[in-house]
C-alpha atoms as a PDB file:
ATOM      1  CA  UNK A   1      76.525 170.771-126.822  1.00  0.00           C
ATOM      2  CA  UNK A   2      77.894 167.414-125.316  1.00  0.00           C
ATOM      3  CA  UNK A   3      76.085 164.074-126.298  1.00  0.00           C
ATOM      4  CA  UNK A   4      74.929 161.401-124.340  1.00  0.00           C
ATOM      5  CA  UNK A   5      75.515 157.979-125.841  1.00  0.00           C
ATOM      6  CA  UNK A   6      74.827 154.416-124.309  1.00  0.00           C
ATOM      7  CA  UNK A   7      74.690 150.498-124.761  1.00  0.00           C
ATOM      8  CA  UNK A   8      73.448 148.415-122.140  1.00  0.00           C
ATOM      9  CA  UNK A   9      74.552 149.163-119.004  1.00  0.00           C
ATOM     10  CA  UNK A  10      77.635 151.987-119.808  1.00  0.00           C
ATOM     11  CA  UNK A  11      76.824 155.495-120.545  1.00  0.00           C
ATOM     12  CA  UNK A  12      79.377 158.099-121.782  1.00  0.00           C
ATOM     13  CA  UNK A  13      79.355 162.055-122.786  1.00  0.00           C
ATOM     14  CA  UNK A  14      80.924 163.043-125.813  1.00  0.00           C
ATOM     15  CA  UNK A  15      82.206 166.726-124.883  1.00  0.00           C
ATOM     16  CA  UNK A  16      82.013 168.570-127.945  1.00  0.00           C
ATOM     17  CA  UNK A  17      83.262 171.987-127.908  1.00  0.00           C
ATOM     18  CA  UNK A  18      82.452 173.017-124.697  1.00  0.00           C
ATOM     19  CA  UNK A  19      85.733 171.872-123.242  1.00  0.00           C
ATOM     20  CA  UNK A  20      88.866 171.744-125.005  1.00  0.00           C
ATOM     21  CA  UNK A  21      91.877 170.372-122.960  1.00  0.00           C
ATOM     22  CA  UNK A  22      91.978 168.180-119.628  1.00  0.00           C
ATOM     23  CA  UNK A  23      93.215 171.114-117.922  1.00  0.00           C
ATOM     24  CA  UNK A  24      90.149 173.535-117.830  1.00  0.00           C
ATOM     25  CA  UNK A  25      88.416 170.435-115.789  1.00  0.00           C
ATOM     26  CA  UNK A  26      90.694 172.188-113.129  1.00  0.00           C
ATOM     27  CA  UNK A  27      90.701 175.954-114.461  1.00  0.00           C
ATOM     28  CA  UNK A  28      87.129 176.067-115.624  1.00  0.00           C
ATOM     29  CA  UNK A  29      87.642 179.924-116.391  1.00  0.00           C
ATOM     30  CA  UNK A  30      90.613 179.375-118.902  1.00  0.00           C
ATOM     31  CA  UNK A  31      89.280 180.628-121.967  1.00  0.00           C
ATOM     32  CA  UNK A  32      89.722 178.775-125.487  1.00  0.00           C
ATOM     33  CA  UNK A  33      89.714 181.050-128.792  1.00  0.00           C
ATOM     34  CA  UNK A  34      86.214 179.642-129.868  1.00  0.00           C
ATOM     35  CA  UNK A  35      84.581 180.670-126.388  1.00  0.00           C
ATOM     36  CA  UNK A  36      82.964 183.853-128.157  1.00  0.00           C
ATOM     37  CA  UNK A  37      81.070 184.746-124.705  1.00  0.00           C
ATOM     38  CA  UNK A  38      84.212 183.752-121.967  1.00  0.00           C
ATOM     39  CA  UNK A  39      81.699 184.159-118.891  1.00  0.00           C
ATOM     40  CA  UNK A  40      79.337 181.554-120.552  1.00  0.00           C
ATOM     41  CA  UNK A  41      81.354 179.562-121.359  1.00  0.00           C
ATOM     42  CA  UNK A  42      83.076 178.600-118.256  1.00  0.00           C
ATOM     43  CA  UNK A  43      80.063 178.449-116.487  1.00  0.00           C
ATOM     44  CA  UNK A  44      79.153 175.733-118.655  1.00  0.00           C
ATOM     45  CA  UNK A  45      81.891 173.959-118.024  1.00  0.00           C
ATOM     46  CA  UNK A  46      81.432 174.770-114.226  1.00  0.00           C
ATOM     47  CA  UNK A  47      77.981 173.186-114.728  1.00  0.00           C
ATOM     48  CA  UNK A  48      78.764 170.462-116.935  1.00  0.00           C
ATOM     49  CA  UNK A  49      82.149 168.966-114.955  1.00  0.00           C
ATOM     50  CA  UNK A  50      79.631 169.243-111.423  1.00  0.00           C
ATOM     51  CA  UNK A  51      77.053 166.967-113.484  1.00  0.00           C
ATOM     52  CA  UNK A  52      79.853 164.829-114.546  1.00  0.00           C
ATOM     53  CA  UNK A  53      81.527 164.613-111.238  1.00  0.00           C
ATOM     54  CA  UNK A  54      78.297 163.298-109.631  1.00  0.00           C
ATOM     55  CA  UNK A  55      76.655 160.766-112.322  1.00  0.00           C
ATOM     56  CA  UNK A  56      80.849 159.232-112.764  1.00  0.00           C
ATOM     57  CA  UNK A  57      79.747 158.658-116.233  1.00  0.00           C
ATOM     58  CA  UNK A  58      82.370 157.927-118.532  1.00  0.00           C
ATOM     59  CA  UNK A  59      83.837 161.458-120.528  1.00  0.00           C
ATOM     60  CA  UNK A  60      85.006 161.527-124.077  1.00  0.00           C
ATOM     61  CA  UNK A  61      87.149 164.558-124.453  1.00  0.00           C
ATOM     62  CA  UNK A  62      86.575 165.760-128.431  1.00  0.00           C
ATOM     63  CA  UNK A  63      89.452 167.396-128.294  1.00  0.00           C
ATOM     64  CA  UNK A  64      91.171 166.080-125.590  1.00  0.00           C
ATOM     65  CA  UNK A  65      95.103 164.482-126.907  1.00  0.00           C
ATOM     66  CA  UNK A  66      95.821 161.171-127.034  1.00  0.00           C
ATOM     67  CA  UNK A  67      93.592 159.266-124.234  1.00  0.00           C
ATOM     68  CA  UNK A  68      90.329 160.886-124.132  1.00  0.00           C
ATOM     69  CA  UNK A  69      88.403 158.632-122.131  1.00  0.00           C
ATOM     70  CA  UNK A  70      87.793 159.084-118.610  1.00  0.00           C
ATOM     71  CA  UNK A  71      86.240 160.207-115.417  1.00  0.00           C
ATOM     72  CA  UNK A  72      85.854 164.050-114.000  1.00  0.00           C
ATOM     73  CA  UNK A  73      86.360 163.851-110.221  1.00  0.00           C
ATOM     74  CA  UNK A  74      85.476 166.376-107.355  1.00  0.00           C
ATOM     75  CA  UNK A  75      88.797 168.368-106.630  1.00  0.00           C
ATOM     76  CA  UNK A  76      88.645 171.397-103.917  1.00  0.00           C
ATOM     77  CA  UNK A  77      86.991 173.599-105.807  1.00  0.00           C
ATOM     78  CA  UNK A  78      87.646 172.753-109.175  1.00  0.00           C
ATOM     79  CA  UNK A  79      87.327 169.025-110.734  1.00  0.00           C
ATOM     80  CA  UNK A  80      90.236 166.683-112.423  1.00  0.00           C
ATOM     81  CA  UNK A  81      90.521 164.526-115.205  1.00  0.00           C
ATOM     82  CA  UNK A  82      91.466 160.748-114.598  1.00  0.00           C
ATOM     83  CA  UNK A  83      91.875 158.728-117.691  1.00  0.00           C
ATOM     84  CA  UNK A  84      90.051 155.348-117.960  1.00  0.00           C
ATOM     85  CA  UNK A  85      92.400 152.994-119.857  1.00  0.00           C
ATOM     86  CA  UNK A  86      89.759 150.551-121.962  1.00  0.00           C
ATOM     87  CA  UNK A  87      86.767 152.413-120.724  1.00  0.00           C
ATOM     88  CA  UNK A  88      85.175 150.195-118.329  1.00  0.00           C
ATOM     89  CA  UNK A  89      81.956 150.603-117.152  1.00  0.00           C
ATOM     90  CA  UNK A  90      81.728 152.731-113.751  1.00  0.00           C
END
């Protein structure tokens, strides 16, 4: 379950384990070894990376290497991750 966390005028998402690398943002479907229902899963993700897409809040991949921060963005029919270096606010 991803958390919402803010201060003042920036809000961010902490993912949690719902996504797992940068590049399910564009293959939702890929399945990670702790997605114990697959079809569930990525339609969470589906859901989540739509939400994300529209608000532009700032994302804070759990799991994501070295620069977690950053914004999903509307891609065909998928999304993509663009990092944020020093997390400003949208």
């Amino acid at each position: 379950m991803p958390l919402l966390i803010s201060s003042e005028d920036m809000e961010a998402v902490i993912t949690g384990d719902f996504i797992h690398h940068p590049v399910q943002c564009s293959e939702p479907d890929w399945a990670e070894i702790g997605d114990w229902n697959v079809e569930q899963a990525a339609t969470t993700r589906r859901q989540a990376l739509a939400r994300y897409a529209t608000e532009g809040r700032l994302v804070l991949g759990s799991h994501f290497p070295r620069c977690p921060a950053g914004r999903v963005r509307a891609s065909g029919a998928a999304w993509r991750f663009e990092l944020v270096l020093g997390a400003a606010p949208k």
